[in-house]
N, C-alpha and C. Protein backbone atom coordinates (compact mmCIF):
# COMPACT_ATOMS: atom_id res chain seq x y z
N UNK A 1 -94.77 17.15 152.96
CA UNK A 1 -94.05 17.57 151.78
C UNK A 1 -92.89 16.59 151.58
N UNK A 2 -92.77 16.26 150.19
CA UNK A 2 -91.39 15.60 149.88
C UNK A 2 -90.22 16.12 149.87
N UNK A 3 -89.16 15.47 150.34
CA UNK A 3 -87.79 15.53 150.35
C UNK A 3 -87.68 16.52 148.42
N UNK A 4 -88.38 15.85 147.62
CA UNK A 4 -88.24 16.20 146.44
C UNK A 4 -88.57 17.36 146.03
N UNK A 5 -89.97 17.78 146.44
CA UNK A 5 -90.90 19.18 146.56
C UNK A 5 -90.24 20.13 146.88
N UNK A 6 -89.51 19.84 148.43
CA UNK A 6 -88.94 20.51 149.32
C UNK A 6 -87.45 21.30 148.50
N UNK A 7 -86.58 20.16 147.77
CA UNK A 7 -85.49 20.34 146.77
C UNK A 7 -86.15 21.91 145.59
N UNK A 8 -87.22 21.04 145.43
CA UNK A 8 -87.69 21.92 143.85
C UNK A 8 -87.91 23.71 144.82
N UNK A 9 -88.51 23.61 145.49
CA UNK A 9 -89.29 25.12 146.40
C UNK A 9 -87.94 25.66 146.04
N UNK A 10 -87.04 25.14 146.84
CA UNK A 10 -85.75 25.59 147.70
C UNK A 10 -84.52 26.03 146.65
N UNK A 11 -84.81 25.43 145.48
CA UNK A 11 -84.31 25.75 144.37
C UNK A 11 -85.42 27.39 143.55
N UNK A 12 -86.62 27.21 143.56
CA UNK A 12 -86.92 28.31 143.08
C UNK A 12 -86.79 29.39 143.70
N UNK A 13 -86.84 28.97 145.17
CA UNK A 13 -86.77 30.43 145.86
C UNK A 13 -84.91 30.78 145.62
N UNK A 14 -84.42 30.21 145.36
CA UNK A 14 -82.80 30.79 144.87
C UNK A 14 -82.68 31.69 144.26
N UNK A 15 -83.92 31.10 142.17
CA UNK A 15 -83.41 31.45 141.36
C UNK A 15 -83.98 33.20 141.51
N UNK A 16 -85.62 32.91 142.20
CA UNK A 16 -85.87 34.41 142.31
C UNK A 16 -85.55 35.20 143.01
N UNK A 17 -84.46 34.50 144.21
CA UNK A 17 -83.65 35.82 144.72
C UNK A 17 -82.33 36.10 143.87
N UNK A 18 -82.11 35.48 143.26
CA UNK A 18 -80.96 36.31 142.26
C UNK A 18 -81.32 36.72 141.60
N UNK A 19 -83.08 36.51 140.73
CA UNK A 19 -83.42 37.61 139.49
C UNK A 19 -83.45 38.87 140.49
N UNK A 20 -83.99 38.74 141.50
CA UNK A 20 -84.65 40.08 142.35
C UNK A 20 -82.96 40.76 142.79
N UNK A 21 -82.14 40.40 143.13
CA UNK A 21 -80.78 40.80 142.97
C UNK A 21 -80.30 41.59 141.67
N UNK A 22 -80.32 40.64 140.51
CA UNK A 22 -79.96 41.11 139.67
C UNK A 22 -81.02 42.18 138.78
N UNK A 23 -82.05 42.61 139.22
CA UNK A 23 -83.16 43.62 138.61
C UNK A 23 -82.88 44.71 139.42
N UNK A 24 -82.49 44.40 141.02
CA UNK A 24 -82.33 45.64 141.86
C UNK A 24 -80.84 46.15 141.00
N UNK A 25 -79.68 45.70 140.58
CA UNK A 25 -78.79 46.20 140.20
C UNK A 25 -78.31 46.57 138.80
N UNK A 26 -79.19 45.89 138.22
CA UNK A 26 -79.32 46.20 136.78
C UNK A 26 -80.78 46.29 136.36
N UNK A 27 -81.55 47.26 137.06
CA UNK A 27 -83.11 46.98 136.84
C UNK A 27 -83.28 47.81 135.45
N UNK A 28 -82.29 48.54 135.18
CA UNK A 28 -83.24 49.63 133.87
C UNK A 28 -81.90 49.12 132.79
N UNK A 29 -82.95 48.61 131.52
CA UNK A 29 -82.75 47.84 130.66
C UNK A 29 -81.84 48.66 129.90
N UNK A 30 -81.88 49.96 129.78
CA UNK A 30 -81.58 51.16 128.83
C UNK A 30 -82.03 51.49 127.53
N UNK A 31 -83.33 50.49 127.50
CA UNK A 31 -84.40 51.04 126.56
C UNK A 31 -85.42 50.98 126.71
N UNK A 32 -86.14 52.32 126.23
CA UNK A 32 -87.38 53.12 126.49
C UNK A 32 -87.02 53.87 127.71
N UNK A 33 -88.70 54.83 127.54
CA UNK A 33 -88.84 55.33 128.99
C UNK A 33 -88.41 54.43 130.29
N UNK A 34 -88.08 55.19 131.36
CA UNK A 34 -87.81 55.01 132.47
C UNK A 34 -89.33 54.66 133.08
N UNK A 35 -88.79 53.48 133.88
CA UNK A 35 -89.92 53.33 134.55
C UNK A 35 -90.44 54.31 135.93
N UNK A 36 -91.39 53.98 136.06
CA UNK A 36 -92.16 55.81 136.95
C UNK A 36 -91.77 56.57 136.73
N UNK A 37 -91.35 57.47 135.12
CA UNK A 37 -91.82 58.61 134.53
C UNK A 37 -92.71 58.26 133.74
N UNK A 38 -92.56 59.56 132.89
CA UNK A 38 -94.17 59.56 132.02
C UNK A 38 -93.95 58.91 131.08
N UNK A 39 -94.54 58.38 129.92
CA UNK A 39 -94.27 57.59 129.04
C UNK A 39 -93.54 58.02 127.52
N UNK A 40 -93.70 59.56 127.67
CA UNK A 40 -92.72 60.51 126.64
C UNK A 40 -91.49 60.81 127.63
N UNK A 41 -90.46 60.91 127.23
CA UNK A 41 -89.14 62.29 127.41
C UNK A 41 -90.05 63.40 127.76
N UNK A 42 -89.13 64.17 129.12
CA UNK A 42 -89.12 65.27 129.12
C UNK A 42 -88.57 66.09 128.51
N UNK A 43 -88.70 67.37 127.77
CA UNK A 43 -87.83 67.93 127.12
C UNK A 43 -86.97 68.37 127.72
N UNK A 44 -85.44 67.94 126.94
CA UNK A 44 -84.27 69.04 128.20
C UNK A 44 -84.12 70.54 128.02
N UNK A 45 -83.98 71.23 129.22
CA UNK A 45 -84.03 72.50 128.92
C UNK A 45 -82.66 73.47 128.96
N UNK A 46 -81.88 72.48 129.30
CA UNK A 46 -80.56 73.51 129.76
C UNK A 46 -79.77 73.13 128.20
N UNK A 47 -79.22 74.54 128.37
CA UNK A 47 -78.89 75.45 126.64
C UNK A 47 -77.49 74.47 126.55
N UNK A 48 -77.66 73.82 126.20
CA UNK A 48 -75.80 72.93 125.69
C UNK A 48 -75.07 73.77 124.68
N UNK A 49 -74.04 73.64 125.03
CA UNK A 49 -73.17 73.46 123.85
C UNK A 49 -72.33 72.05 123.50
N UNK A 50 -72.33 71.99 122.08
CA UNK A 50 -72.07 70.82 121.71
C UNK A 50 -70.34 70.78 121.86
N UNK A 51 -69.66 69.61 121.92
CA UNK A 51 -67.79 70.17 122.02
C UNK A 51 -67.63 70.70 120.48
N UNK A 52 -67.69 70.65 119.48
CA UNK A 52 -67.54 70.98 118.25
C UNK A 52 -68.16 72.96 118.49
N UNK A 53 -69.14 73.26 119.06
CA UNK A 53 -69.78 74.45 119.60
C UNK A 53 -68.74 74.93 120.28
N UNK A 54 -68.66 74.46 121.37
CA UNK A 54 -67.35 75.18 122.32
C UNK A 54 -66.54 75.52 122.28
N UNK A 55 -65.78 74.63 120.87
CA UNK A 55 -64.10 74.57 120.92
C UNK A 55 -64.56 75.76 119.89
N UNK A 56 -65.39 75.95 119.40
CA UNK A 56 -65.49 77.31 118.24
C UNK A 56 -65.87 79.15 118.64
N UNK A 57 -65.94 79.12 120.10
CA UNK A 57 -66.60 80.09 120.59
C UNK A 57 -65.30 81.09 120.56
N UNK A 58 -65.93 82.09 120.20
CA UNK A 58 -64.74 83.12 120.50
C UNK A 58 -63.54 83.92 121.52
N UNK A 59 -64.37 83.56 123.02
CA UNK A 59 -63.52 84.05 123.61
C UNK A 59 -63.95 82.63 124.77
N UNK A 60 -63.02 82.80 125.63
CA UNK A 60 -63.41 81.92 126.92
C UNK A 60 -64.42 82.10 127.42
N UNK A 61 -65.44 81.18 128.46
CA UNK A 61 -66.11 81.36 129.01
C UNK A 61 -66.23 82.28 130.24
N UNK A 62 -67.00 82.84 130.61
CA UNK A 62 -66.84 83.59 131.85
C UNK A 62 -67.59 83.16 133.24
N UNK A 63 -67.60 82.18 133.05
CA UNK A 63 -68.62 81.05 134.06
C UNK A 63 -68.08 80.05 133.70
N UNK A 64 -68.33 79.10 134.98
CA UNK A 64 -67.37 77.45 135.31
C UNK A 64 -68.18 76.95 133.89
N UNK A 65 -67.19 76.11 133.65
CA UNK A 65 -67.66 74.95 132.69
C UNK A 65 -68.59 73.91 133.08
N UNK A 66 -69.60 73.34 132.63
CA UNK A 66 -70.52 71.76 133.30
C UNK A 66 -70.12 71.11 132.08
N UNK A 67 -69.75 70.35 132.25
CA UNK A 67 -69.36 68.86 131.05
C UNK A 67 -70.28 67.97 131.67
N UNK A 68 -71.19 67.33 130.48
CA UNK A 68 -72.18 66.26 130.93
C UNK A 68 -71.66 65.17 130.19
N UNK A 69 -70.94 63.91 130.41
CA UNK A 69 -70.50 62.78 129.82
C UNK A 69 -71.59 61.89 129.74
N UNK A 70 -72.29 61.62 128.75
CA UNK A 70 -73.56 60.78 129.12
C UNK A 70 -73.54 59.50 127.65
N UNK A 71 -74.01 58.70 127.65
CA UNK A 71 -74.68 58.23 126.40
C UNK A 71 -75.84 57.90 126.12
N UNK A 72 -76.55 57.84 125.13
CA UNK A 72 -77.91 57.79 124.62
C UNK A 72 -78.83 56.11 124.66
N UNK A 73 -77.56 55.29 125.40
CA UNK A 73 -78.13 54.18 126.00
C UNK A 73 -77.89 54.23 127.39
N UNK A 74 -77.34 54.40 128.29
CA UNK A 74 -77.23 54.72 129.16
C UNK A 74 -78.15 55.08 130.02
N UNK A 75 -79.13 54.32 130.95
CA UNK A 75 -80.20 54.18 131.74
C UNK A 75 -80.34 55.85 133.05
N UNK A 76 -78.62 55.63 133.74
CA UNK A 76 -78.53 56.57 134.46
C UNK A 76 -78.64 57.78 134.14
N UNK A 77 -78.25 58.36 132.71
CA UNK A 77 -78.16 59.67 132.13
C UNK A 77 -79.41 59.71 131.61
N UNK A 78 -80.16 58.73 131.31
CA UNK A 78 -81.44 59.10 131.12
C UNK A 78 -82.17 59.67 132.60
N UNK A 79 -82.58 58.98 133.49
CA UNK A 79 -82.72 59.65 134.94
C UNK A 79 -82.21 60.65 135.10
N UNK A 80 -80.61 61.02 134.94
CA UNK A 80 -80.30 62.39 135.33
C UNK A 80 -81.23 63.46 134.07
N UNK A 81 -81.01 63.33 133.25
CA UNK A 81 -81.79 64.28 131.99
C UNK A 81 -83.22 64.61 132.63
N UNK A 82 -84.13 63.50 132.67
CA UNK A 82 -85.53 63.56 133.22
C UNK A 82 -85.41 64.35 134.53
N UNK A 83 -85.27 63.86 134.97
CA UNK A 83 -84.65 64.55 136.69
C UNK A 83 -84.40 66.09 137.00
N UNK A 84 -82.87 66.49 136.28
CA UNK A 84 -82.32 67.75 136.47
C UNK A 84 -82.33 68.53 135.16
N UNK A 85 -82.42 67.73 134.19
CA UNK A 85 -81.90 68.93 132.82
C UNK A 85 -83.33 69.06 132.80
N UNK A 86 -84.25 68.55 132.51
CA UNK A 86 -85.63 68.73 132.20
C UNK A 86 -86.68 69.36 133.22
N UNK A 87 -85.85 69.47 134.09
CA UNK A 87 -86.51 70.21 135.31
C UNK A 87 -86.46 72.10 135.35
N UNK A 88 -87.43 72.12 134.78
CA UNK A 88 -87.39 74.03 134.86
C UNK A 88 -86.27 74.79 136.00
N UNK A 89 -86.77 74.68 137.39
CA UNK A 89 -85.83 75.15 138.54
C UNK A 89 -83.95 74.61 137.87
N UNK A 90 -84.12 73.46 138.24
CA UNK A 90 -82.52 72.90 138.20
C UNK A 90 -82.17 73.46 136.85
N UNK A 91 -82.48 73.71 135.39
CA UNK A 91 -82.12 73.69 133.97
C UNK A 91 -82.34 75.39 134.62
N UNK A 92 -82.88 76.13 134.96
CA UNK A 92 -82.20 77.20 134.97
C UNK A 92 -80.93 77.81 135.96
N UNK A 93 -80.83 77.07 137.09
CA UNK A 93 -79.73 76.99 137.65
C UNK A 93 -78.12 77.24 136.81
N UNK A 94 -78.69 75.64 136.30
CA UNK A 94 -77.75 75.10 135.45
C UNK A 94 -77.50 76.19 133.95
N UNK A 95 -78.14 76.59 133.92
CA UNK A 95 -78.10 77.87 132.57
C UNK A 95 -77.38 79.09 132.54
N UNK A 96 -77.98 79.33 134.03
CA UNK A 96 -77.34 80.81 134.73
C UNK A 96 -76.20 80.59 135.60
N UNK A 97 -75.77 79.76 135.85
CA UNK A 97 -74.41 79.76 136.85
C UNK A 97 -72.93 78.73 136.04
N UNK A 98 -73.40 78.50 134.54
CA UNK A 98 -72.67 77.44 133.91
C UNK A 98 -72.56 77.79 132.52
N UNK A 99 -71.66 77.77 132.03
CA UNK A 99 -71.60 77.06 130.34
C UNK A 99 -71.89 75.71 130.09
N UNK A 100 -72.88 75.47 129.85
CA UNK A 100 -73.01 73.71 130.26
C UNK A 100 -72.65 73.14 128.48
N UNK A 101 -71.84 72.37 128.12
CA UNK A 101 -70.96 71.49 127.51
C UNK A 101 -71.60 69.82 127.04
N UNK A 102 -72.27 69.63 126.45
CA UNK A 102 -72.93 67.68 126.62
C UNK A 102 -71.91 67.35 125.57
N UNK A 103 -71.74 65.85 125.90
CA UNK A 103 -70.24 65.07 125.49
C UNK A 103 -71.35 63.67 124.97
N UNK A 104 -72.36 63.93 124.42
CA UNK A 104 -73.34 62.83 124.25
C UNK A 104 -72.31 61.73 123.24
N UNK A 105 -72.54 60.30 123.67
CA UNK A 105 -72.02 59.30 123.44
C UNK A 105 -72.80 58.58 122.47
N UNK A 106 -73.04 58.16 121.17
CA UNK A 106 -74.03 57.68 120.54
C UNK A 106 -74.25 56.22 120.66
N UNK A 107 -75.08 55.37 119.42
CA UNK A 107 -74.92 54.29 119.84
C UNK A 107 -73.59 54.11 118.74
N UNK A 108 -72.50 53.43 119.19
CA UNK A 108 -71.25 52.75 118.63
C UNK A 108 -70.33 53.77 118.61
N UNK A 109 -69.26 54.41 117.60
CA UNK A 109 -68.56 54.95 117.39
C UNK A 109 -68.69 56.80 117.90
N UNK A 110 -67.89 57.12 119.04
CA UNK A 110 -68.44 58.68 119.04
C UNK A 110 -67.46 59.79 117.89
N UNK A 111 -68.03 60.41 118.08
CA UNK A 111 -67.46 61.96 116.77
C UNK A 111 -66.04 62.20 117.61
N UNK A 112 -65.37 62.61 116.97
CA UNK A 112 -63.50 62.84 117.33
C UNK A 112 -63.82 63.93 118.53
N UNK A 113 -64.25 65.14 118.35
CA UNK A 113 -64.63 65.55 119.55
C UNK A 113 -64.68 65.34 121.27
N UNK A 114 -65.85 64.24 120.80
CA UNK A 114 -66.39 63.63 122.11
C UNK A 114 -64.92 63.02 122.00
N UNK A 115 -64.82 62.52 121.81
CA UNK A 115 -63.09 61.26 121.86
C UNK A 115 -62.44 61.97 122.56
N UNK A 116 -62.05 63.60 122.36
CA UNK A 116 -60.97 64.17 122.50
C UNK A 116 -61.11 64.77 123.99
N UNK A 117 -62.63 64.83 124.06
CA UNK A 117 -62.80 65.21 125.52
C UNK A 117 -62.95 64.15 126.73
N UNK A 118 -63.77 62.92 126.37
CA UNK A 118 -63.71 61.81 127.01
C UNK A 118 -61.87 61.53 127.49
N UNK A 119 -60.79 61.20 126.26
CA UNK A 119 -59.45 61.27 126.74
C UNK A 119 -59.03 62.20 127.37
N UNK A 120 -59.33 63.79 127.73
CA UNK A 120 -58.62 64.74 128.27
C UNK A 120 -59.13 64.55 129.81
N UNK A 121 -60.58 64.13 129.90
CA UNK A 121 -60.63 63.87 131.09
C UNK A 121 -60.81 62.46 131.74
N UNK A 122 -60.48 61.61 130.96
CA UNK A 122 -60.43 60.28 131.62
C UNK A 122 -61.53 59.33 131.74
N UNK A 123 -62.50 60.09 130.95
CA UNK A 123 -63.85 59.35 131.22
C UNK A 123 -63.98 57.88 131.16
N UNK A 124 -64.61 56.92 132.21
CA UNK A 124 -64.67 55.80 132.15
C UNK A 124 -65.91 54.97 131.91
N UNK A 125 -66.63 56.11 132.66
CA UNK A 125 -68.35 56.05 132.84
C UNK A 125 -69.28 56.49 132.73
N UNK A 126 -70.77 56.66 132.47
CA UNK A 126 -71.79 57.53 132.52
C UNK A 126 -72.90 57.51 133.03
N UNK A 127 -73.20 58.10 133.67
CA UNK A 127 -72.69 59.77 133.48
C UNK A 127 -71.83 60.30 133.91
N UNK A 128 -71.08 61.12 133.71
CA UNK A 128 -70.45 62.02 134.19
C UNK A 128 -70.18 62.90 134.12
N UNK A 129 -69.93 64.12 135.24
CA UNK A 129 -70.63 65.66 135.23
C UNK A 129 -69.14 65.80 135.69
N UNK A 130 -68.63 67.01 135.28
CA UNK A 130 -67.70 67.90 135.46
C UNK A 130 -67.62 69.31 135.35
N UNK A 131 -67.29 69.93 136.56
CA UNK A 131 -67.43 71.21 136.41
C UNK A 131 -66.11 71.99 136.71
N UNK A 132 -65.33 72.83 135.95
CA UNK A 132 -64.21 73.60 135.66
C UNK A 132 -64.77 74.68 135.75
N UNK A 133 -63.54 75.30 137.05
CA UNK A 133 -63.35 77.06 136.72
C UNK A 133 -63.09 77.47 135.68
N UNK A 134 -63.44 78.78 134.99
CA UNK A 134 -62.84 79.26 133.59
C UNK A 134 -61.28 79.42 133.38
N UNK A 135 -60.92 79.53 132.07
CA UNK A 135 -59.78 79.51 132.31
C UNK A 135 -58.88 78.06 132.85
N UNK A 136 -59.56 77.23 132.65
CA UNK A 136 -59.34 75.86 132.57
C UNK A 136 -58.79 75.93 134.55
N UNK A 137 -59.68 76.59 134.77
CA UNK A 137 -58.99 76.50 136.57
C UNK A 137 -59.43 74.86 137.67
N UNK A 138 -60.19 75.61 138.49
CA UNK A 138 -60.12 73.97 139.59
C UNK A 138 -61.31 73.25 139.13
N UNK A 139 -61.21 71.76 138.96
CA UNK A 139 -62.14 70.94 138.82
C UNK A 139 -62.70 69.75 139.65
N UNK A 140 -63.94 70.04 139.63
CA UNK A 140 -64.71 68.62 140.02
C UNK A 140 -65.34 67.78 139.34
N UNK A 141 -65.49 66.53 140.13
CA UNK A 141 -66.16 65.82 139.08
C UNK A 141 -67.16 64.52 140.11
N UNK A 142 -67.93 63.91 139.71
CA UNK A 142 -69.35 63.19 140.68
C UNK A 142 -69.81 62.13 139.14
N UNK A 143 -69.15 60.83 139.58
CA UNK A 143 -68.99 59.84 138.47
C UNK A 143 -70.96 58.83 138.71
N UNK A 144 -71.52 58.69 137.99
CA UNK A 144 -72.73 58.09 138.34
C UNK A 144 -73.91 59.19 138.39
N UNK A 145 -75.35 58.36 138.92
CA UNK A 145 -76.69 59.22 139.24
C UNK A 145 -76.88 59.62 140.52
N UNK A 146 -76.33 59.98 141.96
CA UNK A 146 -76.89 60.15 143.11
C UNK A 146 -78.30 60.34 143.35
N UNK A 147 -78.90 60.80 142.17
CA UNK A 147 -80.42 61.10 142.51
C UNK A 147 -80.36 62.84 142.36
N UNK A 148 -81.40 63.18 142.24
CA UNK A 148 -80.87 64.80 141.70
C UNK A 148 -81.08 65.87 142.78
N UNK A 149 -81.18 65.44 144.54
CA UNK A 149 -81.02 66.48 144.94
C UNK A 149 -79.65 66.57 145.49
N UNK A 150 -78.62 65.06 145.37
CA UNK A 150 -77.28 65.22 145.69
C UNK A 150 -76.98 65.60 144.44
N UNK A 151 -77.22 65.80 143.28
CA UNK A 151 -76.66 66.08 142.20
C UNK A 151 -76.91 67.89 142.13
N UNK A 152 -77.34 68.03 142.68
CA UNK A 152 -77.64 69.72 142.91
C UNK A 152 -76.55 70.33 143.77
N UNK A 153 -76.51 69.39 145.16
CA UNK A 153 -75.75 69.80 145.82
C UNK A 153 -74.36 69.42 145.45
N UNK A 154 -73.86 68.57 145.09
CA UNK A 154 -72.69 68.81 143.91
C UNK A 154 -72.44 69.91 142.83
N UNK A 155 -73.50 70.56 141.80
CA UNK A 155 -73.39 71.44 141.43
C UNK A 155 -72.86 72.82 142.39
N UNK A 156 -73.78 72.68 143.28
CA UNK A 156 -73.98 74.03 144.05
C UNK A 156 -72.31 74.23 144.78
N UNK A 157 -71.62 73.18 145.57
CA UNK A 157 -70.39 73.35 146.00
C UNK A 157 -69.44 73.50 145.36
N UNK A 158 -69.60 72.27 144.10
CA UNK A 158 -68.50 72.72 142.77
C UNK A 158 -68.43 74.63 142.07
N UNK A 159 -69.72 75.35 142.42
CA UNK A 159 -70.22 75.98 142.14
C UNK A 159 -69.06 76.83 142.83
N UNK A 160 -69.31 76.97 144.18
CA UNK A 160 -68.22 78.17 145.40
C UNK A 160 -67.09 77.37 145.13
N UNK A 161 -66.89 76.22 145.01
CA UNK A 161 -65.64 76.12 145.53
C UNK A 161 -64.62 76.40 143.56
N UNK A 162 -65.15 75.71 142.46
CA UNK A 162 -64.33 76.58 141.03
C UNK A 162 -64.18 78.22 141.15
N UNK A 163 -65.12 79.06 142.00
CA UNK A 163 -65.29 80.45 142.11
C UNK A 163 -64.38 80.96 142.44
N UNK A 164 -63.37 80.08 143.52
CA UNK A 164 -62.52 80.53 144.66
C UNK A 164 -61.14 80.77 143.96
């Protein structure tokens, strides 16, 4: 092999370990289906309220709050949706132990709403799940996708521990 050959290999094998780098860390494009699901959306099943919905309800909630900070490009909140909201078991969890709240982010400009809640809680990223005792009591919050059986078990502790 040439000194030259040897240059060229040694150079490709670079460039495809940085695509393979950069696909492991930015592998989902944030459009279309997710790769290894099905090729439709699952439907989500857990009952939202929209913030424009919430801020209109008549009395306080009587169950912790779930705030879902997500946007509609957003690769990870797509996974979490497919994952946990669209999942019968978890979406009724999430139904019966929550007022669940979506803060959906569109593409460009969001509704004053979302604005008003993104600023009250600081939002930087998405997804992000927040769950408040009623009565605006103790809060948690789990910034990103863990995968949805740590995302359960986040629910489930935020769950006892807003109760307390």
């Amino acid at each position: 092999m040439s000194k030259k050959q040897a240059v060229v290999i040694g150079a490709l094998c670079i460039v495809l370990g940085i695509a393979g780098v950069v696909i492991q860390i930015f592998g989902d494009s944030g459009h279309g289906p997710e790769e290894g699901h099905s090729d439709s959306p699952k439907p989500d099943l857990v009952k939202w309220e929209t913030p424009e919905t919430f801020s209109q309800l008549a009395s306080a909630p009587t169950k912790p709050v779930l705030y879902d900070f997500s946007a509609v490009w957003c690769g990870p909140c797509k996974r979490l949706a497919h994952d946990v909201f669209a999942d019968t078991d978890s979406a009724a969890f999430i139904n019966e132990n929550f007022t669940p709240v979506q803060a959906m982010e569109p593409d460009g400009e969001p509704p004053q709403p979302v604005q008003e809640l993104q600023k009250k809680f600081g939002i930087r990223n998405f997804p992000t799940l927040i769950v408040q005792g009623t009565n605006n009591g103790p809060m948690r919050s789990i910034v990103g996708y863990p995968g949805k059986d740590e995302t359960l078990n986040f629910l489930k502790q935020s769950l006892a521990e807003v109760a307390k």
